[in-house]
Protein backbone atom coordinates (compact mmCIF):
# COMPACT_ATOMS: atom_id res chain seq x y z
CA UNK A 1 31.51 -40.73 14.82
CA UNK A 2 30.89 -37.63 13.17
CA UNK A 3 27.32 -36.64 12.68
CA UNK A 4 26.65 -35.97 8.80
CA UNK A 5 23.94 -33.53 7.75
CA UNK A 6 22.28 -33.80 4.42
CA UNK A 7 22.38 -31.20 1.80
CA UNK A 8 18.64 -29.74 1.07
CA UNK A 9 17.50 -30.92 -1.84
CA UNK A 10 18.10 -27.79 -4.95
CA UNK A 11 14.98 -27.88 -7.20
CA UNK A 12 14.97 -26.59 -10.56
CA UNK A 13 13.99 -22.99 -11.00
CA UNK A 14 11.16 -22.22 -13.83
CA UNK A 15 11.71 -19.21 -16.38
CA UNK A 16 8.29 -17.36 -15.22
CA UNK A 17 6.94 -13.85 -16.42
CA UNK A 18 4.16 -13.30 -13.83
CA UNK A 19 1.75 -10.41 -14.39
CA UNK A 20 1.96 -9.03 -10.72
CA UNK A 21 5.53 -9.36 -8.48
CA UNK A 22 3.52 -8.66 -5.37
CA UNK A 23 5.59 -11.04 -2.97
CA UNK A 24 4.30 -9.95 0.40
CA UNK A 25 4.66 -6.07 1.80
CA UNK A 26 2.05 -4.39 4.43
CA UNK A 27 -0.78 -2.36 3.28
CA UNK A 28 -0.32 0.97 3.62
CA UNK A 29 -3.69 3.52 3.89
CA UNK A 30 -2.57 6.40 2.15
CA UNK A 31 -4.37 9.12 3.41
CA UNK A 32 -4.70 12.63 1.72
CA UNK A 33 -6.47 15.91 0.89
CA UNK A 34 -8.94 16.42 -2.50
CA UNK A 35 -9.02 19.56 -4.24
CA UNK A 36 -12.30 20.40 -2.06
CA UNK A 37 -10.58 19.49 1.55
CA UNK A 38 -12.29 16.59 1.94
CA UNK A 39 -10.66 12.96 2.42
CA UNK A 40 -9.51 10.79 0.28
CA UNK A 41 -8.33 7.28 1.63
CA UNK A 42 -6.61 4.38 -0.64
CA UNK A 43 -4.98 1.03 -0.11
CA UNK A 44 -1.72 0.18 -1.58
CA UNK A 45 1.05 -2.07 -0.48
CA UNK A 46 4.07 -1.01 -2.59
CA UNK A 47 5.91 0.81 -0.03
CA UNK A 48 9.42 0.68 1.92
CA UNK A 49 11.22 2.88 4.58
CA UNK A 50 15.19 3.67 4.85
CA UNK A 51 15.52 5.93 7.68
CA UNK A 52 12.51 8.51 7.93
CA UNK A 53 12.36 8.68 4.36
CA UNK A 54 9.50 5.99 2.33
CA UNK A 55 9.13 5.36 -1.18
CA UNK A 56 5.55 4.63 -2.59
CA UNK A 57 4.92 2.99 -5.58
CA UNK A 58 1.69 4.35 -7.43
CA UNK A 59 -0.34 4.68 -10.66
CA UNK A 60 0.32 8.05 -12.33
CA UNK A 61 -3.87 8.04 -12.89
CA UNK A 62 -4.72 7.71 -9.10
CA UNK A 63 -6.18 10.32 -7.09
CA UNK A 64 -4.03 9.85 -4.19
CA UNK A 65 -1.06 10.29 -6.71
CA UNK A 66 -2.79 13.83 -7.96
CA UNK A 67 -3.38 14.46 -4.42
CA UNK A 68 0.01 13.83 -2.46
CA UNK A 69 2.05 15.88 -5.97
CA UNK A 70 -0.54 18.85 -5.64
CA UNK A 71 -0.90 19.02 -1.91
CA UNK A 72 2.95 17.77 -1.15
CA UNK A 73 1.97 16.12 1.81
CA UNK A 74 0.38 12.48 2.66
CA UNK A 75 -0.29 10.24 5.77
CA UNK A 76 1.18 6.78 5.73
CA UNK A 77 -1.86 4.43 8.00
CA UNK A 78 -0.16 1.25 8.62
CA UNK A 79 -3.71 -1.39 9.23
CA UNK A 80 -3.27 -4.34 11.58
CA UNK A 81 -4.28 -7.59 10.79
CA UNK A 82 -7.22 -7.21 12.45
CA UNK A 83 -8.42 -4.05 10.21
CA UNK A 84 -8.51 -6.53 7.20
CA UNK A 85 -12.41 -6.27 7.00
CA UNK A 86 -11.94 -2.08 6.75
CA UNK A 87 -9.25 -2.28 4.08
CA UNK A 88 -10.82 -4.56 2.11
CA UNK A 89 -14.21 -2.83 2.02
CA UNK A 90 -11.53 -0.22 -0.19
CA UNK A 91 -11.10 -2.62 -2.56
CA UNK A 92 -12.24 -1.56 -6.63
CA UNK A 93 -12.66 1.86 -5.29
CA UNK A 94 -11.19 5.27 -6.31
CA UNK A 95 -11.71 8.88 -5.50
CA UNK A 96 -11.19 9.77 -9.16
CA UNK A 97 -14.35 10.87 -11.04
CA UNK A 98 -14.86 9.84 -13.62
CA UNK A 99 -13.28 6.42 -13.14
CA UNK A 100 -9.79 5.97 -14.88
CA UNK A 101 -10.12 3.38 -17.95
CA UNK A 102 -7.63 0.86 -16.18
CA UNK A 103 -9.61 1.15 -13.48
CA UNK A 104 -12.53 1.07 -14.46
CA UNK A 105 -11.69 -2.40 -16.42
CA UNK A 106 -11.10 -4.02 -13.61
CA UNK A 107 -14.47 -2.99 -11.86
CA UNK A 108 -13.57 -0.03 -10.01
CA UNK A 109 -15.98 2.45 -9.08
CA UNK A 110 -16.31 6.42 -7.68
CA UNK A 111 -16.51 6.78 -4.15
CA UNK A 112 -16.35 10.23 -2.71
CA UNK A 113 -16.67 9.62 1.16
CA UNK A 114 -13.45 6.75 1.93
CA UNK A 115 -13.65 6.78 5.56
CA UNK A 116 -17.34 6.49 5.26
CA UNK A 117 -16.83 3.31 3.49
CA UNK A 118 -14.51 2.41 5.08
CA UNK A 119 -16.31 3.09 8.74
CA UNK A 120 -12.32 3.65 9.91
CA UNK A 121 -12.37 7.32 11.50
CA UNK A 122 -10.53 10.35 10.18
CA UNK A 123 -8.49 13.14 11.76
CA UNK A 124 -6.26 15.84 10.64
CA UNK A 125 -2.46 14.85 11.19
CA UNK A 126 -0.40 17.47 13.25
CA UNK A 127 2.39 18.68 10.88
CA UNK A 128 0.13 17.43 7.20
CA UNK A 129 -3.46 18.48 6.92
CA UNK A 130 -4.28 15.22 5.30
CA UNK A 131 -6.22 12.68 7.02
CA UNK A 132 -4.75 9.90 9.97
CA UNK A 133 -6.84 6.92 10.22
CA UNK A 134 -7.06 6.59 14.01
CA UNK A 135 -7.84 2.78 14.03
CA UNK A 136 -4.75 1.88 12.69
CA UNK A 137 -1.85 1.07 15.14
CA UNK A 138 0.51 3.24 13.37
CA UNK A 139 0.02 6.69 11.73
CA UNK A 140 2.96 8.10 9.97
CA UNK A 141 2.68 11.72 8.48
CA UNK A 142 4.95 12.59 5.75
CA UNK A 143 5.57 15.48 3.34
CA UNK A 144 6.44 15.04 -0.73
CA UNK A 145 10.60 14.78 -1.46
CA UNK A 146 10.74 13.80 -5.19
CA UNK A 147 8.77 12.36 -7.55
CA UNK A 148 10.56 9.81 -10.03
CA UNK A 149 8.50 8.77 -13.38
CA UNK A 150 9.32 5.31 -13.83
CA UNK A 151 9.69 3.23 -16.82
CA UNK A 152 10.66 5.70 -19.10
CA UNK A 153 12.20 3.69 -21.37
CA UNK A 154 9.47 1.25 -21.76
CA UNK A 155 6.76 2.44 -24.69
CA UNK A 156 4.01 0.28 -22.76
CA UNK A 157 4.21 1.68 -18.99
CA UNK A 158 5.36 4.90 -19.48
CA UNK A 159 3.45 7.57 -17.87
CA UNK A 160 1.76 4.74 -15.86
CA UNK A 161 4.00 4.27 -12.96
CA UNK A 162 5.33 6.72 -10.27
CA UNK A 163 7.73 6.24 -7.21
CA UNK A 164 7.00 8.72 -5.01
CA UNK A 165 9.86 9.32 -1.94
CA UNK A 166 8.22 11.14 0.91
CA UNK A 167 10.29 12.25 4.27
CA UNK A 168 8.59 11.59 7.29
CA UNK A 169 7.31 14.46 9.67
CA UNK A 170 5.53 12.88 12.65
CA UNK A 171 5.01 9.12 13.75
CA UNK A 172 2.10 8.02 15.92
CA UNK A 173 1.64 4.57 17.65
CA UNK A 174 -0.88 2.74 19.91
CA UNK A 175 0.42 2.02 23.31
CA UNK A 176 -0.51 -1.50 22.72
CA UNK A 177 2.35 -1.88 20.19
CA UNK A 178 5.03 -0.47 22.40
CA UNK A 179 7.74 -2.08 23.71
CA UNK A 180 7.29 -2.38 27.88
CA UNK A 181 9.94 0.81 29.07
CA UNK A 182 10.96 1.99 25.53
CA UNK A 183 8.40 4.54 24.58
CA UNK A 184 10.21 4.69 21.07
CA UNK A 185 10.45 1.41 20.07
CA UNK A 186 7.52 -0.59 18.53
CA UNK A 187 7.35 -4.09 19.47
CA UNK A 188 7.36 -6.70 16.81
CA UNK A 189 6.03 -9.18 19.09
CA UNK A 190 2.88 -6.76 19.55
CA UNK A 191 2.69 -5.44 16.21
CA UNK A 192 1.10 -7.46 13.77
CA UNK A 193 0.62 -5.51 10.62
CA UNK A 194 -1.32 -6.70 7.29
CA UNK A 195 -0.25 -8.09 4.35
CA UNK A 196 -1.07 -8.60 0.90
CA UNK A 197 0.80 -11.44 -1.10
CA UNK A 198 -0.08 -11.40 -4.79
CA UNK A 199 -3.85 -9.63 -3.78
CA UNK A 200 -4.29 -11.46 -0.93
CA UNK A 201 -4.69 -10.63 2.71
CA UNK A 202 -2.13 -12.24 5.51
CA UNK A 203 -0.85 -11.25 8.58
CA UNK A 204 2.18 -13.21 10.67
CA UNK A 205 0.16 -16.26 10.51
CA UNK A 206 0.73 -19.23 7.94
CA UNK A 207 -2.94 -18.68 6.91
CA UNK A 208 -4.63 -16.09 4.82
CA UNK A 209 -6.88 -14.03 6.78
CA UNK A 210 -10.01 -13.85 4.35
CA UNK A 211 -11.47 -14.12 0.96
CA UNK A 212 -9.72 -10.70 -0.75
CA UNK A 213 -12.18 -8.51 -2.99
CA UNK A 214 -8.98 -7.55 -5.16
CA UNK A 215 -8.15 -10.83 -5.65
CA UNK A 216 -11.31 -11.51 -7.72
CA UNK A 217 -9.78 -9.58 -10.45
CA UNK A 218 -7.68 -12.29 -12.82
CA UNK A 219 -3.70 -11.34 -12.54
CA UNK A 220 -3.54 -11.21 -16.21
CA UNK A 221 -5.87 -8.18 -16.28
CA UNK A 222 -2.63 -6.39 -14.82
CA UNK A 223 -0.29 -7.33 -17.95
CA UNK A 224 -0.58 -5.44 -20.64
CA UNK A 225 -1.17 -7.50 -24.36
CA UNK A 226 1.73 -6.27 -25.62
CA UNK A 227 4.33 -5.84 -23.01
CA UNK A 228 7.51 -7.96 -22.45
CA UNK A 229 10.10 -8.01 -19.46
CA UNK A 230 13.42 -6.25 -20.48
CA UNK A 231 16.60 -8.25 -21.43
C-alpha cells in the first residue's frame, strides 16, 4: 500500500501594517571617522552583501550616515552572539550633538567616546582610516559607491531614509571561524553571528539571547501619525 502524506494545514493570512519590518538580519557595528578623527561606533542591522559590494540602510540624520558620505569610507564589524552585552550597551545612543528630534523621542542620548562605552577595542583598518572593532569575529572595511535617497515619492519619509552601497576593500576574520584547510572560507558551523528580530537580540539558537535595551522603545514610536503603506 502506498504511504499517503498529509497536506500541511494553510492558515489564513492577516492584512497587517506593522510599524517596523525588522524580520531577522545580523547587527552590523558600523564603524567610522568624526569630523575631529575620533571614533564613532553605531549598531544597525539593515544590511546585505552581493559579491564584495553591501548595501546599508540608514537614517539620513545619523552621524554615521554624515560620517561614511563625508569621509567615503566605513568599517562593517560583524558582533557574535556572544558580543550581545557590548552591542547592546549602544543602544539609545548617538554621536550626533545635539541629539536628532527622532532620536531624541525615543530616549537617545550624546555619547562622544563609542568604544569607551562600548568597552569593545578600536583600531585603524588597513585600506579605511575608520575604526575595526577587534572583538568582533569579522571586520570588513569598505569604501562609499553611491548613495540612493529613498522614498522620494513619499511626503512623510522623504529625506529620512538612505541606502548606502559600499564596495568592500579588505576582510578580516578570527581563526576560530575558519574553515579547517580553507583559509578563505568562514565556517558557518563556527560562526555564529547576532541577530536582531523586530529589536530583539538572537543568535542561531531558538531562544532570544537577553532582555534588548531597544526593544523598550514601543514599535509604534517608529510609525509616523500620518503615514500609510503605498498601493
Amino acid at each position: 500500500m502506498q504511504d499517503t502524506i498529509e497536506s500541511p494545514t494553510i492558515a489564513t493570512a492577516d492584512i497587517i501594517e506593522p510599524a517596523i519590518l525588522y524580520f531577522g538580519t545580523p547587527v552590523v557595528l558600523v564603524g567610522t571617522c568624526n569630523e575631529d578623527g575620533s571614533y564613532n561606533l553605531a549598531p544597525m542591522s539593515s544590511a546585505w552583501w552581493v559579491g564584495w559590494r553591501c548595501m546599508l540602510g540608514l537614517a539620513r540624520e545619523s552621524k554615521t550616515t554624515a560620517n561614511l558620505i563625508r569621509s567615503g569610507e566605513c568599517v562593517l564589524n560583524l558582533p557574535s552572539a556572544g558580543l550581545v552585552g557590548a552591542v547592546d550597551r549602544l543602544a539609545r545612543s548617538t554621536g550626533s550633538d545635539p541629539v536628532p528630534p527622532g532620536k531624541l523621542w525615543r530616549g537617545y542620548r550624546h555619547e562622544k567616546d563609542k568604544f569607551g562605552l562600548c568597552g569593545l577595542t578600536a583600531t585603524r583598518g588597513d585600506t579605511v582610516a575608520a575604526p575595526r572593532a577587534l572583538e568582533c569575529p569579522v571586520q570588513i572595511e569598505a569604501k562609499l559607491a553611491h548613495v540612493h535617497e529613498m522614498a522620494q515619492e513619499d511626503a512623510v519619509w522623504r529625506g529620512n531614509l538612505t541606502a548606502i552601497e559600499v564596495r568592500v576593500t579588505r576582510v578580516h576574520a578570527h581563526p576560530q571561524i575558519m574553515m579547517a584547510g580553507e583559509p578563505n572560507r568562514i565556517d558557518p558551523d563556527k560562526w555564529r553571528p547576532l541577530i536582531m528580530s523586530f529589536q530583539q537580540f538572537y543568535g542561531l539558537t531558538p531562544k532570544k539571547l537577553q532582555r534588548s535595551e531597544l526593544g523598550q522603545i514601543p514599535e509604534s514610536m517608529y510609525k509616523p501619525p500620518d503615514w500609510r503603506p503605498a498601493t
